[in-house]
Protein backbone atom coordinates (compact mmCIF):
# COMPACT_ATOMS: atom_id res chain seq x y z
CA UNK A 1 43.60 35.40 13.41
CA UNK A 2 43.39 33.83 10.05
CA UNK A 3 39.24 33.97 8.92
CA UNK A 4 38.31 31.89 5.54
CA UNK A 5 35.70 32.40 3.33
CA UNK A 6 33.06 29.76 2.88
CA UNK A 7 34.79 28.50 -0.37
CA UNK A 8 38.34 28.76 1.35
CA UNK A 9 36.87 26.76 4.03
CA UNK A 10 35.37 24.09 2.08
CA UNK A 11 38.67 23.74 -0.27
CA UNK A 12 40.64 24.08 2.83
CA UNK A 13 38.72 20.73 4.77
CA UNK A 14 38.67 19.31 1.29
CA UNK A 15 34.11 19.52 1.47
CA UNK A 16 32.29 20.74 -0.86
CA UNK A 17 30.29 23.64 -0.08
CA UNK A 18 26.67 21.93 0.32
CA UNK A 19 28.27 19.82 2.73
CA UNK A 20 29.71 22.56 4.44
CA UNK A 21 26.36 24.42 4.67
CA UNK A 22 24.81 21.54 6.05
CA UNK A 23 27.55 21.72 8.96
CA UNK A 24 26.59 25.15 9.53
CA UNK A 25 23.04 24.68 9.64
CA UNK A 26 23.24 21.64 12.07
CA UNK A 27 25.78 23.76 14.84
CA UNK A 28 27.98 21.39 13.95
CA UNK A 29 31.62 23.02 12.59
CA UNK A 30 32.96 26.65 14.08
CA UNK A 31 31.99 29.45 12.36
CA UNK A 32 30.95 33.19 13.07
CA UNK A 33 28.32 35.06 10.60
CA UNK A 34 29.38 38.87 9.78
CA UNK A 35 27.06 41.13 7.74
CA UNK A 36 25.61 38.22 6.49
CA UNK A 37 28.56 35.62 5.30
CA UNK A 38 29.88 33.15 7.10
CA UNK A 39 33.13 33.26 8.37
CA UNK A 40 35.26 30.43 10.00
CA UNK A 41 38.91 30.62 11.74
CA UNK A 42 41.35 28.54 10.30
CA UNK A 43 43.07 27.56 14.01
CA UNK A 44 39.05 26.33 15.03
CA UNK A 45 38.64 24.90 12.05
CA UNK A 46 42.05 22.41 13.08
CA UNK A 47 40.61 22.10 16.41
CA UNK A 48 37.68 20.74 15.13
CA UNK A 49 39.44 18.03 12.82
CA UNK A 50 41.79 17.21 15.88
CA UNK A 51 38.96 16.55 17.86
CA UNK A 52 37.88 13.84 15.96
CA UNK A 53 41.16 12.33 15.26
CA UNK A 54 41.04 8.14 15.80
CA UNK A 55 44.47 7.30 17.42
CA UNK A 56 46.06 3.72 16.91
CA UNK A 57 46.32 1.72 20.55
CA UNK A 58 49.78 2.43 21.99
CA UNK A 59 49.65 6.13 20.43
CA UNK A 60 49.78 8.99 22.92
CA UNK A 61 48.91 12.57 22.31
CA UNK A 62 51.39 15.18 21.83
CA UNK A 63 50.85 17.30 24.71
CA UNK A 64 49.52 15.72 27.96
CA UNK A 65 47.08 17.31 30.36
CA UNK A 66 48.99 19.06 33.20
CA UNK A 67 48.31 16.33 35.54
CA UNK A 68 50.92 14.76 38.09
CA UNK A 69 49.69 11.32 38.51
CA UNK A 70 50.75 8.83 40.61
CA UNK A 71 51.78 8.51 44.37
CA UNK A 72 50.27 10.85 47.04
CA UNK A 73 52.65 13.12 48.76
CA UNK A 74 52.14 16.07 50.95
CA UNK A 75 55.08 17.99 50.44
CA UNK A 76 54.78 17.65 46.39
CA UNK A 77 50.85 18.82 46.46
CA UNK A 78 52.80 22.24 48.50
CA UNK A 79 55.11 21.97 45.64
CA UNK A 80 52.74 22.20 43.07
CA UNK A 81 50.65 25.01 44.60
CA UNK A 82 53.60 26.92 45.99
CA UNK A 83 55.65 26.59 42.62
CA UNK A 84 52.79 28.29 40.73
CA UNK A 85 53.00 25.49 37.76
CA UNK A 86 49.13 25.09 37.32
CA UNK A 87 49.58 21.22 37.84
CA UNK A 88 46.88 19.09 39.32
CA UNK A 89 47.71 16.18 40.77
CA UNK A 90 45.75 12.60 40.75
CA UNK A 91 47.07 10.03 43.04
CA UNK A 92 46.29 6.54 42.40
CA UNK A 93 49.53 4.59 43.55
CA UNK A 94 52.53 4.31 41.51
CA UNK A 95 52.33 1.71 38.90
CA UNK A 96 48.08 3.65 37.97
CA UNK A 97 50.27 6.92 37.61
CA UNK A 98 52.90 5.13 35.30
CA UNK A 99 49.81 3.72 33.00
CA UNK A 100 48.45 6.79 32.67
CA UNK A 101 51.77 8.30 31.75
CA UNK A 102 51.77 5.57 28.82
CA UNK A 103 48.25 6.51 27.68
CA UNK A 104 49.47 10.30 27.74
CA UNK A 105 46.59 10.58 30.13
CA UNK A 106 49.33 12.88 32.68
CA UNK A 107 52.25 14.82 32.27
CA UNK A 108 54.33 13.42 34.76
CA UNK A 109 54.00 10.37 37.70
CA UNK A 110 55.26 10.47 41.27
CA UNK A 111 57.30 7.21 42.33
CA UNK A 112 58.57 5.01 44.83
CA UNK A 113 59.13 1.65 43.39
CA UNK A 114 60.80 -1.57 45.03
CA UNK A 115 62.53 -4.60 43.92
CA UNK A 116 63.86 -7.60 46.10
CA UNK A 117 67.30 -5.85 46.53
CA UNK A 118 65.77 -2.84 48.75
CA UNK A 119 69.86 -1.14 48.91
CA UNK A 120 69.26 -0.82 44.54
CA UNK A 121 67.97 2.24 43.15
CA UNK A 122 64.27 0.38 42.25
CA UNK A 123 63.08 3.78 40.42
CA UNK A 124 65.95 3.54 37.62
CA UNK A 125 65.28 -0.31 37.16
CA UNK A 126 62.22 -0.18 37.05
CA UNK A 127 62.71 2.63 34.19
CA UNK A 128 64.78 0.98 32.12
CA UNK A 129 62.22 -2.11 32.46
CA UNK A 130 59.51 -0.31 30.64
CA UNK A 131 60.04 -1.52 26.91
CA UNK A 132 57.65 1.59 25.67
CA UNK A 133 59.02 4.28 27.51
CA UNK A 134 61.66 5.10 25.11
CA UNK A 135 61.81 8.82 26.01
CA UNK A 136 61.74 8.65 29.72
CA UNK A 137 63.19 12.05 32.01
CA UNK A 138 63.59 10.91 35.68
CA UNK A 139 63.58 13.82 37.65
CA UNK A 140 64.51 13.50 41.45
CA UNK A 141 61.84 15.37 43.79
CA UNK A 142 63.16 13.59 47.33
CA UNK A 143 63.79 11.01 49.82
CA UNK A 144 61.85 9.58 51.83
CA UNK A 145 61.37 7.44 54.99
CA UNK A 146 59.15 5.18 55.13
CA UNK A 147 57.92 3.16 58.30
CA UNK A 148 55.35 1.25 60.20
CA UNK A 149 52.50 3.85 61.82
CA UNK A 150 51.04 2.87 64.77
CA UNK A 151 49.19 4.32 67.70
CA UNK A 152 50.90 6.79 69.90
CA UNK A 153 52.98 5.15 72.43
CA UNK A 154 53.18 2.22 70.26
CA UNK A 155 51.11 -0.04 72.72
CA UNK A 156 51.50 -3.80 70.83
CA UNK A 157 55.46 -2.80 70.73
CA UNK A 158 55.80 -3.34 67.24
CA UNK A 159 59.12 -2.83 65.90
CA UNK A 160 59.28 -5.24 62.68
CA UNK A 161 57.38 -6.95 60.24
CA UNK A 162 58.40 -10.12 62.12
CA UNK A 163 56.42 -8.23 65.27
CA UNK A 164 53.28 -8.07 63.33
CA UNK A 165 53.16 -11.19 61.78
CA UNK A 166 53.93 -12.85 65.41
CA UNK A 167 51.61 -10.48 67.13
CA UNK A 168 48.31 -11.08 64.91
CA UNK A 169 47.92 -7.01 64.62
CA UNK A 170 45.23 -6.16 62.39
CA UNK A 171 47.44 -3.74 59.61
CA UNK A 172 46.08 -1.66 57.28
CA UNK A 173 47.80 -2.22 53.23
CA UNK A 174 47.27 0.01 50.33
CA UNK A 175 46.52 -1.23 46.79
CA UNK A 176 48.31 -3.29 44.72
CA UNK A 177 50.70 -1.04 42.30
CA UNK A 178 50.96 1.42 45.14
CA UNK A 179 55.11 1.71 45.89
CA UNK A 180 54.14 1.05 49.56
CA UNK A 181 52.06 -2.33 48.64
CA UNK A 182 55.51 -2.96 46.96
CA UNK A 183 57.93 -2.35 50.06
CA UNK A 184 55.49 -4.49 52.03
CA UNK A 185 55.50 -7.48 49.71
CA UNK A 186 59.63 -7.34 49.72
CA UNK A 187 59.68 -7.34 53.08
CA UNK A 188 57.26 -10.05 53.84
CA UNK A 189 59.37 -12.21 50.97
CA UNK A 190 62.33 -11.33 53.39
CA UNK A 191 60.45 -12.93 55.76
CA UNK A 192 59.27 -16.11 54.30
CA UNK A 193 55.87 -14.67 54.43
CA UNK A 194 53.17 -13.66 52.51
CA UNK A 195 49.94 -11.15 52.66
CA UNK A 196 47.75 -14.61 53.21
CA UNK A 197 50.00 -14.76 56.72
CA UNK A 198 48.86 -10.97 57.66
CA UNK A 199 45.64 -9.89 59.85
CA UNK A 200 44.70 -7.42 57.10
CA UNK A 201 42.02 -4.66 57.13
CA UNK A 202 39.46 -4.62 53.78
CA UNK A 203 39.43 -2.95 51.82
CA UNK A 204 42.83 -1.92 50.79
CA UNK A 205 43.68 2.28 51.89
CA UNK A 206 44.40 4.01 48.46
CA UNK A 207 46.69 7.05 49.92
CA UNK A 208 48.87 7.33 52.89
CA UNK A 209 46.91 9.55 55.04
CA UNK A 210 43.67 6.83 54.68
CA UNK A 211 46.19 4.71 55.78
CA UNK A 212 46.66 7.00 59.10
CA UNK A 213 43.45 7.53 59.28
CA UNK A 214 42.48 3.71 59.77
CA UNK A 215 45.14 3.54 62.39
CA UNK A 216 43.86 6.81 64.38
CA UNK A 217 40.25 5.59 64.41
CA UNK A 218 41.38 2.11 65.94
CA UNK A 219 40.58 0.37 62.56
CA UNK A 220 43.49 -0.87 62.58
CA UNK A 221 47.25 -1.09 64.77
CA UNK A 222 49.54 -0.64 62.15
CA UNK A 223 50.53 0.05 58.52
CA UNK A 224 53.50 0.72 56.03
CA UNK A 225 53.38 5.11 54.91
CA UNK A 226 55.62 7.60 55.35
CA UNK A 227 57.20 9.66 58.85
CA UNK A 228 55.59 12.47 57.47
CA UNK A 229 51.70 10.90 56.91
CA UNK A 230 52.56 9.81 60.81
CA UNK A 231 53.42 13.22 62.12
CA UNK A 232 50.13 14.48 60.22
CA UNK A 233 47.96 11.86 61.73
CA UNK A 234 49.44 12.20 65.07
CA UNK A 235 50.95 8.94 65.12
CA UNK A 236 54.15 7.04 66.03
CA UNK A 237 57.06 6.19 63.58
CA UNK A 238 59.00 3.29 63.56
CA UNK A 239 61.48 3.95 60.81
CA UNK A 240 62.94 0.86 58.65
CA UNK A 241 63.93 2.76 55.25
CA UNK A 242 64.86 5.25 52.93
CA UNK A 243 63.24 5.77 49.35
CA UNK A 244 64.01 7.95 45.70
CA UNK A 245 60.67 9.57 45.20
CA UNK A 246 61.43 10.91 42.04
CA UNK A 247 59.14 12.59 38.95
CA UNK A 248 58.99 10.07 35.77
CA UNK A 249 58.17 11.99 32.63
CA UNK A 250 58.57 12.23 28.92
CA UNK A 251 61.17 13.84 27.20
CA UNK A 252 59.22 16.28 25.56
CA UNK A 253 57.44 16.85 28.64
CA UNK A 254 59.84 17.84 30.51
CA UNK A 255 60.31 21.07 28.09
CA UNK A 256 56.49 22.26 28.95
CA UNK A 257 56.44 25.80 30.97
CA UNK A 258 54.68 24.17 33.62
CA UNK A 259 56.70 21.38 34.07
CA UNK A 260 59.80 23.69 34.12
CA UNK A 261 57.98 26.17 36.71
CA UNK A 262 58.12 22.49 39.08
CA UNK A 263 61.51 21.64 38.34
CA UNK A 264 62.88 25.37 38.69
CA UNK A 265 60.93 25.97 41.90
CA UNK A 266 62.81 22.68 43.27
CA UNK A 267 66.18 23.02 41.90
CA UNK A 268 66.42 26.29 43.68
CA UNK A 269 65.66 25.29 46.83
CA UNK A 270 62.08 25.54 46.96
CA UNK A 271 60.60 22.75 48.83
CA UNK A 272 63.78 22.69 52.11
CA UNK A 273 61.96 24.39 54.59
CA UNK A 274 58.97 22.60 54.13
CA UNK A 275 60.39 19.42 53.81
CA UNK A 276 62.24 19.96 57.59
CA UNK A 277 59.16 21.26 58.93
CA UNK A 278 56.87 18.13 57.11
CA UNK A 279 59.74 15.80 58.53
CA UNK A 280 60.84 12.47 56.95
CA UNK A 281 62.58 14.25 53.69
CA UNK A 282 65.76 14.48 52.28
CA UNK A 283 65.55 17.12 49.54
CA UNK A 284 69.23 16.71 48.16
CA UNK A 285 67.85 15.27 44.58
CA UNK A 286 64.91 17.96 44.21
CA UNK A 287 64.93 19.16 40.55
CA UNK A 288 67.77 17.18 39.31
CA UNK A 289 67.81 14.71 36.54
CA UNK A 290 68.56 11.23 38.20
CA UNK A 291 68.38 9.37 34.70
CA UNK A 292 67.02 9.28 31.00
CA UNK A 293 66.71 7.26 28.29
């Protein structure tokens, strides 16, 4: 560890040494005091500038926190635990976890987007859509189904959107930005519908398994998640597609030793046998690179 002197120090910060003094005696720089001079490390010392540093809007830091944002997902919370990265994750819905990925407020966000055209791959359009993702690492995790839940035995026999809308069943929605908000608002434009047309339950359910919950309580008959949030809660599946949920990055990113432990863990086969057990998975794409710009 490189120590300076208080003179070092004050040339080094470009102070002078009153000024300096006066940042010692108000706690307010790092320093250590040996046999009675003051001594400050170099590496705190840049710490302590950093901290300060003013960035322009639209500038990101270099390193981002080891955060997964974006969609929920049971099987990619295992993942992170089981792979021993050290990522978190926070799960807001997928277009929250993509602004945070621009503010360089998380490493990485978990996707599921959807366009009109539900056969296109939505995740890579959407990708190349983003103007200020310039460095972008798509990085497959799996597929998945996703369905309407309802209660077991399926007693309003609801089989389509067209059943619900006809029907008057209360559903339960998640947010706007979430990827299933997004399959739900192609399929009701498939329809000639829109969410005005739907009995819907308020407020919106911000992860899948709220969105099982509402249904198991009786809050509500159906709702757009996954097979696997259905099995969990108990519930019945009616399946109507399959989805890339993928891991959108930054190049640079995608280098970091935690990010790698992820990617590693699922490119060897890490996540298979959970994925049968969790049902609803296809885990072909896990750790690949599906696209990057």
């Amino acid at each position: 560890m490189d120590f300076l002197t208080t003179s070092e120090a004050a040339e080094y910060l470009r102070l002078g040494e009153r000024k300096l003094y006066e940042l010692v005696a108000d706690n307010a720089i790092p320093c250590s005091k040996v046999t009675g001079k003051w001594l400050f490390p170099r590496h705190e010392l840049d710490r302590w500038v950093l901290s300060g540093l003013a960035r322009p809007e639209g500038m990101v830091p270099a390193e981002p926190p080891p955060i997964v944002g974006g969609s929920q997902d049971d099987l990619l919370e295992w993942a992170l635990r089981q792979s021993g990265s050290g990522l978190a994750s926070l799960t807001e819905g997928t277009e929250s976890g993509v602004a945070r990925l621009m503010r360089g407020e998380v490493a990485a966000a978990a996707i599921h987007f959807h366009g009109e055209a539900l056969a296109e791959d939505a995740n890579i359009a959407a990708v190349r859509a983003m103007p200020r993702l310039h460095d972008a690492v798509l990085v497959g995790f799996v597929r998945r189904e996703q369905g309407l839940l309802v209660a077991p035995g399926n007693p309003r026999q609801l089989r389509t959107l067209a059943d619900v809308l006809a029907s008057g069943a209360k559903m339960a929605v998640r947010q706007p930005g979430a990827g299933a908000h997004m399959l739900l608002n192609v399929l009701l434009a498939r329809a000639d519908a829109s969410e005005r047309d739907l009995h819907r339950l308020d407020p919106p359910c911000l992860t899948g398994p709220d969105l099982a919950a509402a249904i198991s309580t009786g809050r509500a008959d159906c709702g757009i998640a996954t097979r696997a949030a259905a099995r969990a809660a108990g519930l019945e599946f009616v399946p109507l597609m399959w989805e890339n949920f993928d891991l959108l990055m930054r190049q640079r990113t995608y280098f970091q030793p935690s990010v790698q432990a992820l990617i590693g863990f699922l490119a060897q086969g890490g996540v298979n046998g959970r994925a049968a057990e969790l049902t609803g998975y296809e885990a072909t794409p896990a750790g690949k690179i599906r696209f990057y710009t």
